[in-house]
PDB file of N, CA and C in Angstrom:
ATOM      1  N   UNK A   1     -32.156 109.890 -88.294  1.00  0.00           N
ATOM      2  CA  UNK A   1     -31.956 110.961 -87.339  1.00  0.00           C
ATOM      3  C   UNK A   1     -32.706 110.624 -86.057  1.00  0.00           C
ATOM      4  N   UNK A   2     -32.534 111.225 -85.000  1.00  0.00           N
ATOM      5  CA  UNK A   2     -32.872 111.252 -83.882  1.00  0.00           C
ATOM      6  C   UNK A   2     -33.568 112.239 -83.205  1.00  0.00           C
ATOM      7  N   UNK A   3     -34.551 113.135 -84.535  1.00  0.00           N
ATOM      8  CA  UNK A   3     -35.582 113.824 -84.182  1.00  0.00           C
ATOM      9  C   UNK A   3     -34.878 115.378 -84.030  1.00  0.00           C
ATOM     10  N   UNK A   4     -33.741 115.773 -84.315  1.00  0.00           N
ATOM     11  CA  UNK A   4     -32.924 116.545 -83.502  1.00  0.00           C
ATOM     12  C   UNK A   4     -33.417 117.517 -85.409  1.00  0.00           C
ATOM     13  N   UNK A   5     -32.999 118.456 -84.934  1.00  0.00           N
ATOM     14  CA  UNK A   5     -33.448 119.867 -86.214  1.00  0.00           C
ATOM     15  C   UNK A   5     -31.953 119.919 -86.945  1.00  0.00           C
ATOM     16  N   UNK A   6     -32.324 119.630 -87.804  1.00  0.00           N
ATOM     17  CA  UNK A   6     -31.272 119.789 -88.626  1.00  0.00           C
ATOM     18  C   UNK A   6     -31.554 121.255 -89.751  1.00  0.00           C
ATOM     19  N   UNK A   7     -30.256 121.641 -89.843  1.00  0.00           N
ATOM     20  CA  UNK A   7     -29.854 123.373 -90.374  1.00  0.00           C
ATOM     21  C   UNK A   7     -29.874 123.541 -91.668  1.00  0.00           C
ATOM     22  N   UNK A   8     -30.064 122.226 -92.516  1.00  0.00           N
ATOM     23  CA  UNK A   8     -29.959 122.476 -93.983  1.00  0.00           C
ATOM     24  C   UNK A   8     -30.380 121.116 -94.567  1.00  0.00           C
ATOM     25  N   UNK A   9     -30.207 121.291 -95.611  1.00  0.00           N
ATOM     26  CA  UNK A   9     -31.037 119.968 -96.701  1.00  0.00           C
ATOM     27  C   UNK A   9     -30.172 118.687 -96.517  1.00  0.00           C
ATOM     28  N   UNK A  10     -31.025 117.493 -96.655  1.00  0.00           N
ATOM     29  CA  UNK A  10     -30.486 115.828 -96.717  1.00  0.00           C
ATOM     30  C   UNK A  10     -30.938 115.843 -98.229  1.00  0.00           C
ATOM     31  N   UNK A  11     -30.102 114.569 -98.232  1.00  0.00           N
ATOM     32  CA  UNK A  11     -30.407 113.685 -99.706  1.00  0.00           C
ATOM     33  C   UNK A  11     -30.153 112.365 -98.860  1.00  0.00           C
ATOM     34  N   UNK A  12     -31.962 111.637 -99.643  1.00  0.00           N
ATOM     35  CA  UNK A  12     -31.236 110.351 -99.344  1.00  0.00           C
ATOM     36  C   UNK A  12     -31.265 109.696-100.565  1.00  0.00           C
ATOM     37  N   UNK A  13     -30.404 108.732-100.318  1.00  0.00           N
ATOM     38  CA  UNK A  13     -29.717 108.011-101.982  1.00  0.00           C
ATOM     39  C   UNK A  13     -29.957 106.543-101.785  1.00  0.00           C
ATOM     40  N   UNK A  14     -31.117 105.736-101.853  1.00  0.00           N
ATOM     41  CA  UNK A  14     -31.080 104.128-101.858  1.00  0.00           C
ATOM     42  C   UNK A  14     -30.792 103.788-103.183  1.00  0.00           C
ATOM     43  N   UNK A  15     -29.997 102.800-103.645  1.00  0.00           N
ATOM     44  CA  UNK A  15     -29.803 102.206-104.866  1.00  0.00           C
ATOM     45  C   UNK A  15     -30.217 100.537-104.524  1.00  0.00           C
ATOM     46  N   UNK A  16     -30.886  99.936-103.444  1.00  0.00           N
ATOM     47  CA  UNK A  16     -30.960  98.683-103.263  1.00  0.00           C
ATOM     48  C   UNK A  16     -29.912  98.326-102.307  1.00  0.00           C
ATOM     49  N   UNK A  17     -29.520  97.715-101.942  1.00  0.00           N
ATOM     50  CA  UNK A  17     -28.864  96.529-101.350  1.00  0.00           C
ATOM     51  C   UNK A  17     -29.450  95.126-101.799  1.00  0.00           C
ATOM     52  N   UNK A  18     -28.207  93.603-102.001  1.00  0.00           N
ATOM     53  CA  UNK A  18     -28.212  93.028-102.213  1.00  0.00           C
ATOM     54  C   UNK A  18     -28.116  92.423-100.285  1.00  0.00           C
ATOM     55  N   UNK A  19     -29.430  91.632-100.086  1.00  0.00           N
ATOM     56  CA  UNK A  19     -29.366  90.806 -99.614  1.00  0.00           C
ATOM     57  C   UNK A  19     -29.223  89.356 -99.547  1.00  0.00           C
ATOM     58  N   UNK A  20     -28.337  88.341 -99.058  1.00  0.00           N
ATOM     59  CA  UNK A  20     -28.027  87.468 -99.081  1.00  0.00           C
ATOM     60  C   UNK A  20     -27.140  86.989 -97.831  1.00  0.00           C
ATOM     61  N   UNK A  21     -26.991  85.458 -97.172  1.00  0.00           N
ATOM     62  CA  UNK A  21     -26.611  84.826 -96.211  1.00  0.00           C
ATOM     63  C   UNK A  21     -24.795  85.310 -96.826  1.00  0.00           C
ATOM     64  N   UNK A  22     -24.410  85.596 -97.974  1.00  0.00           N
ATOM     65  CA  UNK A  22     -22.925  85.153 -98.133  1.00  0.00           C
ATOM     66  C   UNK A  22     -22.647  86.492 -98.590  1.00  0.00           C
ATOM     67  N   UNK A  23     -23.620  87.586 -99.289  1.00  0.00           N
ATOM     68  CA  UNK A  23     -23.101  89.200 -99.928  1.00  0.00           C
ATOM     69  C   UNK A  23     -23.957  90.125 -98.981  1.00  0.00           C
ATOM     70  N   UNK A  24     -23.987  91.225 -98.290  1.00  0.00           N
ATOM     71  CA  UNK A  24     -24.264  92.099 -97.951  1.00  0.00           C
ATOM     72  C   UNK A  24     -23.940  93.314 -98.328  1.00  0.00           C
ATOM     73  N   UNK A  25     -24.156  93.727 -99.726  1.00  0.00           N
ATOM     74  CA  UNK A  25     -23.256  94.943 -99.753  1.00  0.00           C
ATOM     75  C   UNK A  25     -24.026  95.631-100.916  1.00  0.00           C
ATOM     76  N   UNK A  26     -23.374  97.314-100.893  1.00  0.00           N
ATOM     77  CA  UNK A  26     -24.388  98.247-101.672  1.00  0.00           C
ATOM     78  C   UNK A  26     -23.878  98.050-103.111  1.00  0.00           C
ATOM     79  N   UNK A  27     -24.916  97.868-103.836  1.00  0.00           N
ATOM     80  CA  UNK A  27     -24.574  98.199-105.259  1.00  0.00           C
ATOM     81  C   UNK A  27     -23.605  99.502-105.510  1.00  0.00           C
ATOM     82  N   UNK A  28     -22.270  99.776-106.788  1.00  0.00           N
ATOM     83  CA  UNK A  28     -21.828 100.737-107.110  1.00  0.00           C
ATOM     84  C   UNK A  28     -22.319 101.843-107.328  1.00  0.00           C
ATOM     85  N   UNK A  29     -21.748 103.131-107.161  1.00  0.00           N
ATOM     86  CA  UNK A  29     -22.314 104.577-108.123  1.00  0.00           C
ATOM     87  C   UNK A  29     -21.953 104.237-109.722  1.00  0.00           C
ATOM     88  N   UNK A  30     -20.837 102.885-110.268  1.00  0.00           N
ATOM     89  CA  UNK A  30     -21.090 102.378-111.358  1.00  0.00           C
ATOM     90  C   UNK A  30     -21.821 102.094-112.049  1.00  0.00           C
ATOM     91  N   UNK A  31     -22.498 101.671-111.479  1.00  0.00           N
ATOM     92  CA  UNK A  31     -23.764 100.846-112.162  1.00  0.00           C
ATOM     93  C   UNK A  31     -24.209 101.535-112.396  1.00  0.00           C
ATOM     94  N   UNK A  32     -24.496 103.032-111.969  1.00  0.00           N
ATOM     95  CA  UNK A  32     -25.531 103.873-112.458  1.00  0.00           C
ATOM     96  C   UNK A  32     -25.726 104.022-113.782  1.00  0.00           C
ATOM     97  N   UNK A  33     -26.861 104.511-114.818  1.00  0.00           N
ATOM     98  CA  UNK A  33     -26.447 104.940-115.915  1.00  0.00           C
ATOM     99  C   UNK A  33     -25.907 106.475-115.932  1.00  0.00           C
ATOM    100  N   UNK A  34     -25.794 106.877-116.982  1.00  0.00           N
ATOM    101  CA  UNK A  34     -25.141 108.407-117.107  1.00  0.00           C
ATOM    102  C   UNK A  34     -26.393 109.278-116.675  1.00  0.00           C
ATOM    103  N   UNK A  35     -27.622 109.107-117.154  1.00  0.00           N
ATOM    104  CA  UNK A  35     -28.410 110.057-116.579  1.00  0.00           C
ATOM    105  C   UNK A  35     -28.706 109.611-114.928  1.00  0.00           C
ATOM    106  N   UNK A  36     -28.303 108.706-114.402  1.00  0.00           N
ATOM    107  CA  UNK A  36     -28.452 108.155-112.812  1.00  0.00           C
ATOM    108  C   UNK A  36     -27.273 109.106-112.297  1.00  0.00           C
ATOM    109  N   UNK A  37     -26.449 109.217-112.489  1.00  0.00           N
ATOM    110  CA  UNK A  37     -25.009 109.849-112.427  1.00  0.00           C
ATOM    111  C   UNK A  37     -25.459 111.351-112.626  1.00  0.00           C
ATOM    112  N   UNK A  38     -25.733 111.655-113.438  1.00  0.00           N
ATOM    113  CA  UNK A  38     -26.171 113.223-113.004  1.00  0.00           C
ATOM    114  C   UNK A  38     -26.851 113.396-112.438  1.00  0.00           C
ATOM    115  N   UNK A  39     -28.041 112.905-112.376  1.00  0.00           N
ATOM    116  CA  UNK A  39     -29.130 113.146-111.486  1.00  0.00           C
ATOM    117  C   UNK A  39     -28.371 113.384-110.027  1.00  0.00           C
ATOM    118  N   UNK A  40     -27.599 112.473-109.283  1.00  0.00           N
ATOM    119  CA  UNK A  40     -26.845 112.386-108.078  1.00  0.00           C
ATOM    120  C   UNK A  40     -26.391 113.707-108.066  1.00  0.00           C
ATOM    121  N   UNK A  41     -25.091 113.970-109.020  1.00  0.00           N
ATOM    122  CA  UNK A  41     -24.677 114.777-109.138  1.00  0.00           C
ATOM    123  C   UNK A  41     -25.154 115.870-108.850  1.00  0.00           C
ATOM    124  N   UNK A  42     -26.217 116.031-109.646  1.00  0.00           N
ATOM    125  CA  UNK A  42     -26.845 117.485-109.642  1.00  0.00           C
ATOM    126  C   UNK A  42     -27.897 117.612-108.106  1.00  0.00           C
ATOM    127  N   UNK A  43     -27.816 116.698-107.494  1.00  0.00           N
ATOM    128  CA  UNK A  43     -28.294 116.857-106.595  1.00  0.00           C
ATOM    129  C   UNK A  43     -27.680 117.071-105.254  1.00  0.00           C
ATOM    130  N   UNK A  44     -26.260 116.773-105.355  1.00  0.00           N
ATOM    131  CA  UNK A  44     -25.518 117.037-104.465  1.00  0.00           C
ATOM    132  C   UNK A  44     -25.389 118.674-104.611  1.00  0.00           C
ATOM    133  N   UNK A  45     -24.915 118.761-105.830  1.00  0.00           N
ATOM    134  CA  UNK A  45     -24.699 120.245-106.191  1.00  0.00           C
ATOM    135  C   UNK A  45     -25.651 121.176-105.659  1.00  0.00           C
ATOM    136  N   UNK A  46     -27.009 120.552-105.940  1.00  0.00           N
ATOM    137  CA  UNK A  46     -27.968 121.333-105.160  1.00  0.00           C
ATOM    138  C   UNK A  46     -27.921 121.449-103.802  1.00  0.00           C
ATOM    139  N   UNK A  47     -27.441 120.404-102.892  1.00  0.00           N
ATOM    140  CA  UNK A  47     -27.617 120.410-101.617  1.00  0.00           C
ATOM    141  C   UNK A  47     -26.623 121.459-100.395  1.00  0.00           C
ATOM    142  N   UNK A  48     -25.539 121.379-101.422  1.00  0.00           N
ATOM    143  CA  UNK A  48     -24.121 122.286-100.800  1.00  0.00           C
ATOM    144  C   UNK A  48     -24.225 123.621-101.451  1.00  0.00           C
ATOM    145  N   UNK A  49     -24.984 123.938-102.028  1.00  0.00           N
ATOM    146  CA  UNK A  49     -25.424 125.392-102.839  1.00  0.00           C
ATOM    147  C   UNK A  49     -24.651 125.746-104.067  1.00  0.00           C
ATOM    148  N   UNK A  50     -23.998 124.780-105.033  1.00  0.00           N
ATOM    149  CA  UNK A  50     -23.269 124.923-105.757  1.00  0.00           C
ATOM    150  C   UNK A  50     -23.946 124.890-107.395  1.00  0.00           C
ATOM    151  N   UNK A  51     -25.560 124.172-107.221  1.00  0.00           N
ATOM    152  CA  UNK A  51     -25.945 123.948-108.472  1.00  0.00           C
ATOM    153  C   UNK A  51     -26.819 125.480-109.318  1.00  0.00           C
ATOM    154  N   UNK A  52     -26.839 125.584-110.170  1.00  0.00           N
ATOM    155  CA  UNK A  52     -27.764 126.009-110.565  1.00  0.00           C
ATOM    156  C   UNK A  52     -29.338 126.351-110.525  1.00  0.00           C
ATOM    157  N   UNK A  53     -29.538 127.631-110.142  1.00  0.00           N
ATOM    158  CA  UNK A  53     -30.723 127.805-110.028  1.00  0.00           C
ATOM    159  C   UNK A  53     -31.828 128.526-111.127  1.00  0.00           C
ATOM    160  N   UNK A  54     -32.729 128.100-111.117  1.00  0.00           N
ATOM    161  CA  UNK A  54     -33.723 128.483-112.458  1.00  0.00           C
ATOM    162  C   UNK A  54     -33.779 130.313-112.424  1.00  0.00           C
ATOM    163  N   UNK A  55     -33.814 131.222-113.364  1.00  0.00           N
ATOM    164  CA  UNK A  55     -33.909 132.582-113.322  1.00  0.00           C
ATOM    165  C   UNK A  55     -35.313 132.834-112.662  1.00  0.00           C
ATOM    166  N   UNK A  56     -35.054 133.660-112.002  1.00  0.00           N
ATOM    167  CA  UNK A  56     -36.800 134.220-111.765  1.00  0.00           C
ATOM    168  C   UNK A  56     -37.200 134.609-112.544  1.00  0.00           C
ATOM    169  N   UNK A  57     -38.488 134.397-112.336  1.00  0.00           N
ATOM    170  CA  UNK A  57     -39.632 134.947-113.399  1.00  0.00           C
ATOM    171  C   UNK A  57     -39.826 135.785-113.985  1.00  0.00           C
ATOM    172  N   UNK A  58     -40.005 136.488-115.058  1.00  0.00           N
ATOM    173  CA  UNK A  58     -39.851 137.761-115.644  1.00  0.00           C
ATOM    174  C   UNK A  58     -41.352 138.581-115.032  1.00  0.00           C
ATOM    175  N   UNK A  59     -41.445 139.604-114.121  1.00  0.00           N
ATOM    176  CA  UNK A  59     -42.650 140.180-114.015  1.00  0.00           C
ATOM    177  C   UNK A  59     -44.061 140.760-115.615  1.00  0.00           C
ATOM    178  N   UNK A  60     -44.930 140.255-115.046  1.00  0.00           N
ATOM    179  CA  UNK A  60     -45.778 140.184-116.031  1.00  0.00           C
ATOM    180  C   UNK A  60     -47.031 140.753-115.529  1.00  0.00           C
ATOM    181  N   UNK A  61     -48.175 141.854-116.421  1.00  0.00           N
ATOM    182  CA  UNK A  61     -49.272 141.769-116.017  1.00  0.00           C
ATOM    183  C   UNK A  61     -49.992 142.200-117.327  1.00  0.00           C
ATOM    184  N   UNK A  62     -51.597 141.563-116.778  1.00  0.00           N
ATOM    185  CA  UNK A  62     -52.036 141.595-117.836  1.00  0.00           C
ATOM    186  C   UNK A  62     -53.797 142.056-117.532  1.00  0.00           C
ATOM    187  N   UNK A  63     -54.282 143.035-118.081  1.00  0.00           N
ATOM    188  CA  UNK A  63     -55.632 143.281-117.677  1.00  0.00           C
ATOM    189  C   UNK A  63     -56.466 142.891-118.483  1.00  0.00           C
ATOM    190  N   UNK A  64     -58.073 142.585-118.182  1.00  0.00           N
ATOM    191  CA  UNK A  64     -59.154 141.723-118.550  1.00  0.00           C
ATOM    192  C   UNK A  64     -59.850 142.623-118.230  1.00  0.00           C
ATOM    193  N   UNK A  65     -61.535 142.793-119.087  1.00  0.00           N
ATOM    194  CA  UNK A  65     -62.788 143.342-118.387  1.00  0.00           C
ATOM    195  C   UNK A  65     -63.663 141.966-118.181  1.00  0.00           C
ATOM    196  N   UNK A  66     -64.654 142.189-116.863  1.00  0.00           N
ATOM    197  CA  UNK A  66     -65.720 141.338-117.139  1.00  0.00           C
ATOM    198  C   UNK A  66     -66.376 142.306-116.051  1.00  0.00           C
ATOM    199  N   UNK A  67     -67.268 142.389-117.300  1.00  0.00           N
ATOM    200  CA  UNK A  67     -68.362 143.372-116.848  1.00  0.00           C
ATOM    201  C   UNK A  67     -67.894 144.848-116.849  1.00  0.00           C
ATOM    202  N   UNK A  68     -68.359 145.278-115.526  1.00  0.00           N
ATOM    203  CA  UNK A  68     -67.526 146.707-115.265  1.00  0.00           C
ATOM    204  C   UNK A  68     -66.476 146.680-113.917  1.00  0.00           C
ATOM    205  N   UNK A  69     -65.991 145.677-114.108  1.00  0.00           N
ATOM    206  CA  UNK A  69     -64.912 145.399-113.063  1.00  0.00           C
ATOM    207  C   UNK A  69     -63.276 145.732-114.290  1.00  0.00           C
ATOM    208  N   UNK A  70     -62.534 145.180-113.770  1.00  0.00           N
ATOM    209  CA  UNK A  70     -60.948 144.823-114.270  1.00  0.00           C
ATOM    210  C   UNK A  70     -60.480 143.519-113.481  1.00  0.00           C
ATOM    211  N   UNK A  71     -59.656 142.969-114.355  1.00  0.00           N
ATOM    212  CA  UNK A  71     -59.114 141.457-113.961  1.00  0.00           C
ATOM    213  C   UNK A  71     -57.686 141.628-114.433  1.00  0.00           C
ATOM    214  N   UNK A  72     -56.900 141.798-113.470  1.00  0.00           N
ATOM    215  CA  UNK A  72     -55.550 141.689-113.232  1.00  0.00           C
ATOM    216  C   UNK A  72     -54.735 140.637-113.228  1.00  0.00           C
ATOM    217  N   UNK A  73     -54.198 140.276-113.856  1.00  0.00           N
ATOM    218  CA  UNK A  73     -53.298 138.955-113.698  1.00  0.00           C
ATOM    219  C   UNK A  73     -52.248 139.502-113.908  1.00  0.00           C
ATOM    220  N   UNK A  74     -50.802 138.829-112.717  1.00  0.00           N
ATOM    221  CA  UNK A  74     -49.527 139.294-112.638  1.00  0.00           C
ATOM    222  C   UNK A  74     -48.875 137.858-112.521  1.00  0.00           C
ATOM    223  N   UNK A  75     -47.816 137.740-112.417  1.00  0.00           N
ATOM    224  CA  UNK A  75     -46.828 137.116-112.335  1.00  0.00           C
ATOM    225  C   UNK A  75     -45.318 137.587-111.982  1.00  0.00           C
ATOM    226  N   UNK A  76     -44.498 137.271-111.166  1.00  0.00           N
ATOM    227  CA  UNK A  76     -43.073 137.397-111.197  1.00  0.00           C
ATOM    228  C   UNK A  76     -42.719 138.305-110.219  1.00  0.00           C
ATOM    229  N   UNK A  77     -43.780 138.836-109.461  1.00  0.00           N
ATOM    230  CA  UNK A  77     -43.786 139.696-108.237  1.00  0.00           C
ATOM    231  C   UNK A  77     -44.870 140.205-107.390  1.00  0.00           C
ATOM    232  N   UNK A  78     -44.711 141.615-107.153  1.00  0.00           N
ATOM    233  CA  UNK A  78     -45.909 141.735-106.192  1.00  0.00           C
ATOM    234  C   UNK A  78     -46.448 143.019-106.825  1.00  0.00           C
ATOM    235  N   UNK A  79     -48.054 142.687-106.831  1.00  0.00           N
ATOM    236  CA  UNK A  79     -48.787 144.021-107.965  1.00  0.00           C
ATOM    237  C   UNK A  79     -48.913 144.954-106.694  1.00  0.00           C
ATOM    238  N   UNK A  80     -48.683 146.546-107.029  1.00  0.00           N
ATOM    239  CA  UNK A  80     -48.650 147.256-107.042  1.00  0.00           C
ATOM    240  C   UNK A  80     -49.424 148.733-107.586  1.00  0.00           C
ATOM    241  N   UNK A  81     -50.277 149.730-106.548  1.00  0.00           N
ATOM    242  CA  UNK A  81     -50.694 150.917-107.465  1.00  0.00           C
ATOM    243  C   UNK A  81     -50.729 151.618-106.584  1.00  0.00           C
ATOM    244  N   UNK A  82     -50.943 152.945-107.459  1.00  0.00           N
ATOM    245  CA  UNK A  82     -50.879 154.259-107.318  1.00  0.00           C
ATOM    246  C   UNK A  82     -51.313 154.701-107.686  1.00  0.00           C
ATOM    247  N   UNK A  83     -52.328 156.281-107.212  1.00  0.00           N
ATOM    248  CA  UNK A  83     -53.068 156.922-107.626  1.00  0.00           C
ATOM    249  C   UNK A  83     -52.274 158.195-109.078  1.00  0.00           C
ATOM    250  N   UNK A  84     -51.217 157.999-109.118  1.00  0.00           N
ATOM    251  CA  UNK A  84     -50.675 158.801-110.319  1.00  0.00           C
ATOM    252  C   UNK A  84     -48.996 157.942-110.247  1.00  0.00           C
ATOM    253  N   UNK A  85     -48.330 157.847-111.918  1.00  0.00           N
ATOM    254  CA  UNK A  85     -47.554 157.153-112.715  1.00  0.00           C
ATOM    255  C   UNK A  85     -46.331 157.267-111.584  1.00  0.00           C
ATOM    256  N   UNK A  86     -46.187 158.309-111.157  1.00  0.00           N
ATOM    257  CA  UNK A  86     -45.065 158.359-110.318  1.00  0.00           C
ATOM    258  C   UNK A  86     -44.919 158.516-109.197  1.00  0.00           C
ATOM    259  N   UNK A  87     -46.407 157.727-108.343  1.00  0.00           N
ATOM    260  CA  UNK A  87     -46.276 157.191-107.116  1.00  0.00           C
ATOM    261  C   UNK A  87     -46.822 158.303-105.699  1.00  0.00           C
ATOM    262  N   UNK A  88     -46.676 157.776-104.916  1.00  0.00           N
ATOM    263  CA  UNK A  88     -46.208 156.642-104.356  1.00  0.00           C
ATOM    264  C   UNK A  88     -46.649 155.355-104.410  1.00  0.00           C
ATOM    265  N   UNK A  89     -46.375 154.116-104.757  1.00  0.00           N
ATOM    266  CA  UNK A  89     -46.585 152.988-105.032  1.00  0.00           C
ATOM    267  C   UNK A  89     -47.013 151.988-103.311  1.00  0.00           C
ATOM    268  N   UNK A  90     -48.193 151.524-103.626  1.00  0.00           N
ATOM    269  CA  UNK A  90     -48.819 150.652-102.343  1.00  0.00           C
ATOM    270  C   UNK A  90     -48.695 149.280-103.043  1.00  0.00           C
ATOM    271  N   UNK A  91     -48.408 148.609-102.083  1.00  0.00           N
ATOM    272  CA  UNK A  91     -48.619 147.127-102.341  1.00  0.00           C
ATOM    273  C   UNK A  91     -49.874 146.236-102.363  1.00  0.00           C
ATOM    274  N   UNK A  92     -50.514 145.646-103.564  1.00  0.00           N
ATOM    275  CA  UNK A  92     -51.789 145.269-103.288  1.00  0.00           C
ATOM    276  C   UNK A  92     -51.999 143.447-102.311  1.00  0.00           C
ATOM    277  N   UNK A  93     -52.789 143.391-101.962  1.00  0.00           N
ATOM    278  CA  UNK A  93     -52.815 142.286-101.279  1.00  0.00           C
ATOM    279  C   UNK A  93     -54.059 141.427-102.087  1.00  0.00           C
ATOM    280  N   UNK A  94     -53.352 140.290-101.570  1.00  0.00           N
ATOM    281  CA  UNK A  94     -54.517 138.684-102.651  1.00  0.00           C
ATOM    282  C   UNK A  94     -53.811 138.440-103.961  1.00  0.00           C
ATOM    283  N   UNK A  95     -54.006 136.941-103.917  1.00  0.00           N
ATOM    284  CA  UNK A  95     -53.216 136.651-105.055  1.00  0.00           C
ATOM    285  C   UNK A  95     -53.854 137.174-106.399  1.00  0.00           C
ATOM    286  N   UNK A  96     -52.759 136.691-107.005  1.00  0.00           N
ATOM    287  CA  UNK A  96     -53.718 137.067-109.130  1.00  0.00           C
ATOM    288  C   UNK A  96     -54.782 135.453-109.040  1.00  0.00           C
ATOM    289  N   UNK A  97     -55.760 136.084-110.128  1.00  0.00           N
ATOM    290  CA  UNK A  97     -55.505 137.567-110.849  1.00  0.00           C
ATOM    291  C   UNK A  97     -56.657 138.526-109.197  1.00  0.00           C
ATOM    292  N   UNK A  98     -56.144 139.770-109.343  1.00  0.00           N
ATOM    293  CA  UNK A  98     -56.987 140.444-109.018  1.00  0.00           C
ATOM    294  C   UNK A  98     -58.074 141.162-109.441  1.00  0.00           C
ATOM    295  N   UNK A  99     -59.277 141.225-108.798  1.00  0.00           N
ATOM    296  CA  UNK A  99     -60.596 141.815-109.362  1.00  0.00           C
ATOM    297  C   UNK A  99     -60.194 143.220-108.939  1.00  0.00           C
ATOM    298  N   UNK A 100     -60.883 144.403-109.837  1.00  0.00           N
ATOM    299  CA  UNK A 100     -60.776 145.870-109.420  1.00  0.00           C
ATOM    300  C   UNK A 100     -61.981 146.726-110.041  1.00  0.00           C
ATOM    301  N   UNK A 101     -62.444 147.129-109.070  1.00  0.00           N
ATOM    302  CA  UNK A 101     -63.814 147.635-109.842  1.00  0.00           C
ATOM    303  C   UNK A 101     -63.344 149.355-109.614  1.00  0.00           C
ATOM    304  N   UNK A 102     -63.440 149.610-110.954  1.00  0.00           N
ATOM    305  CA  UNK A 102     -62.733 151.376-111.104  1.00  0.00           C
ATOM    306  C   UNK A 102     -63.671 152.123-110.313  1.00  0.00           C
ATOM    307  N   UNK A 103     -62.944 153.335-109.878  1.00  0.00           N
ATOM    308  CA  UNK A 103     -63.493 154.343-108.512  1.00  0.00           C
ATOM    309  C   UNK A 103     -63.058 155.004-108.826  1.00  0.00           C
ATOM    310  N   UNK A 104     -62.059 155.655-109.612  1.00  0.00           N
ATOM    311  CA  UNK A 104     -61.145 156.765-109.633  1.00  0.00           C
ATOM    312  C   UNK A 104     -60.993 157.408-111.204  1.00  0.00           C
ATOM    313  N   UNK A 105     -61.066 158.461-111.389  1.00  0.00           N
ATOM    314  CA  UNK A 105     -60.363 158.945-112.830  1.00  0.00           C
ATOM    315  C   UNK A 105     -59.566 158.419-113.361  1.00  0.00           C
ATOM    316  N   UNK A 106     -58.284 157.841-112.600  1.00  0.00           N
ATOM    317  CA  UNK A 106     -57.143 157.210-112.854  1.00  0.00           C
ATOM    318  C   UNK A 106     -56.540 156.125-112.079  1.00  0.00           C
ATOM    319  N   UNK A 107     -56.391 155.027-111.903  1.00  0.00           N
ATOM    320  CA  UNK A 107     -55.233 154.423-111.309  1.00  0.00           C
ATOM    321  C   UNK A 107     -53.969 153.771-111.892  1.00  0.00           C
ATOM    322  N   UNK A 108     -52.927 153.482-111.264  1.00  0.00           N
ATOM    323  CA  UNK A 108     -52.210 153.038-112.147  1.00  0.00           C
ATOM    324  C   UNK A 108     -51.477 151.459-111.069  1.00  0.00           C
ATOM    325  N   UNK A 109     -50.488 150.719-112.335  1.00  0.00           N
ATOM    326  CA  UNK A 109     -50.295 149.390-111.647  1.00  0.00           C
ATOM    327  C   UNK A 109     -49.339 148.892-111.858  1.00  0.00           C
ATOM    328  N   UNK A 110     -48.494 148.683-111.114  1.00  0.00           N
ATOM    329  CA  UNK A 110     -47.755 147.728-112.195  1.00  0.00           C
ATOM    330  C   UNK A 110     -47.137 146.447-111.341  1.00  0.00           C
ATOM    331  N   UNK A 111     -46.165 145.649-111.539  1.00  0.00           N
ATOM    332  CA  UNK A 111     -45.715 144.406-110.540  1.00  0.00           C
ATOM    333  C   UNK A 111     -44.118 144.667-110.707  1.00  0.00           C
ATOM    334  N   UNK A 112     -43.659 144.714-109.164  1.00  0.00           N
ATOM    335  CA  UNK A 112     -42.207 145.084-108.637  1.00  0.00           C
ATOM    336  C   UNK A 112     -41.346 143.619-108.929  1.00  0.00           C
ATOM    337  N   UNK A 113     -40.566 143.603-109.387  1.00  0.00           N
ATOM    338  CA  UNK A 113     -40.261 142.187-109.628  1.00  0.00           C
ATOM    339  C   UNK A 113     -39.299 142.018-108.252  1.00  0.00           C
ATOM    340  N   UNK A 114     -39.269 140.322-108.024  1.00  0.00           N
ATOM    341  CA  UNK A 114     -38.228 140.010-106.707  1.00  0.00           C
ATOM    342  C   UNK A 114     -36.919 140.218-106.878  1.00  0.00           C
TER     343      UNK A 114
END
């Protein structure tokens, strides 16, 4: 390229070249083996938006004591609380796990999945 922004994904694909004074030329997509051959494959697929994508994460959380704190660990979205079960729900900030040192009679938590 020529430095210029390009709008979506490359693949680049070297398989060698054979150099020589009398052959210049690229090895086959033959030659590949079968898992060389998908691999391509599935990578093209990926590139034009056609392949398969992994499921998201199933939201998860999980609480810990140490000490007189709480230790939050989430996964699969963004943790979330509220001062009572049915909200209104705030978004917490900082990754997991989160530390929470109780203040309240009650809080509650949970993680919004994407």
């Amino acid at each position: 390229m020529d430095g210029s922004v390009c709008p979506n994904k490359r693949i680049g694909l070297f398989t060698e070249q054979v150099a020589a004074l009398t052959a210049n030329w690229n090895p086959e997509i033959r030659w590949l083996t079968d898992a060389g051959k998908t691999l391509v494959l599935n990578t093209v697929a990926y590139a034009i938006g056609t392949g398969t994508q992994p499921p998201p994460a199933q939201p998860s959380l999980s609480v810990a004591r140490n000490g007189k704190n709480l230790v939050l660990t989430y996964t699969g979205g963004t943790l979330q609380s509220a001062d009572t079960v049915t909200g209104p729900w705030k978004d917490e900030t900082g990754p997991s796990p989160v530390t929470v040192q109780p203040s309240a009679a009650a809080k509650f938590y949970r993680v919004k999945g994407v």
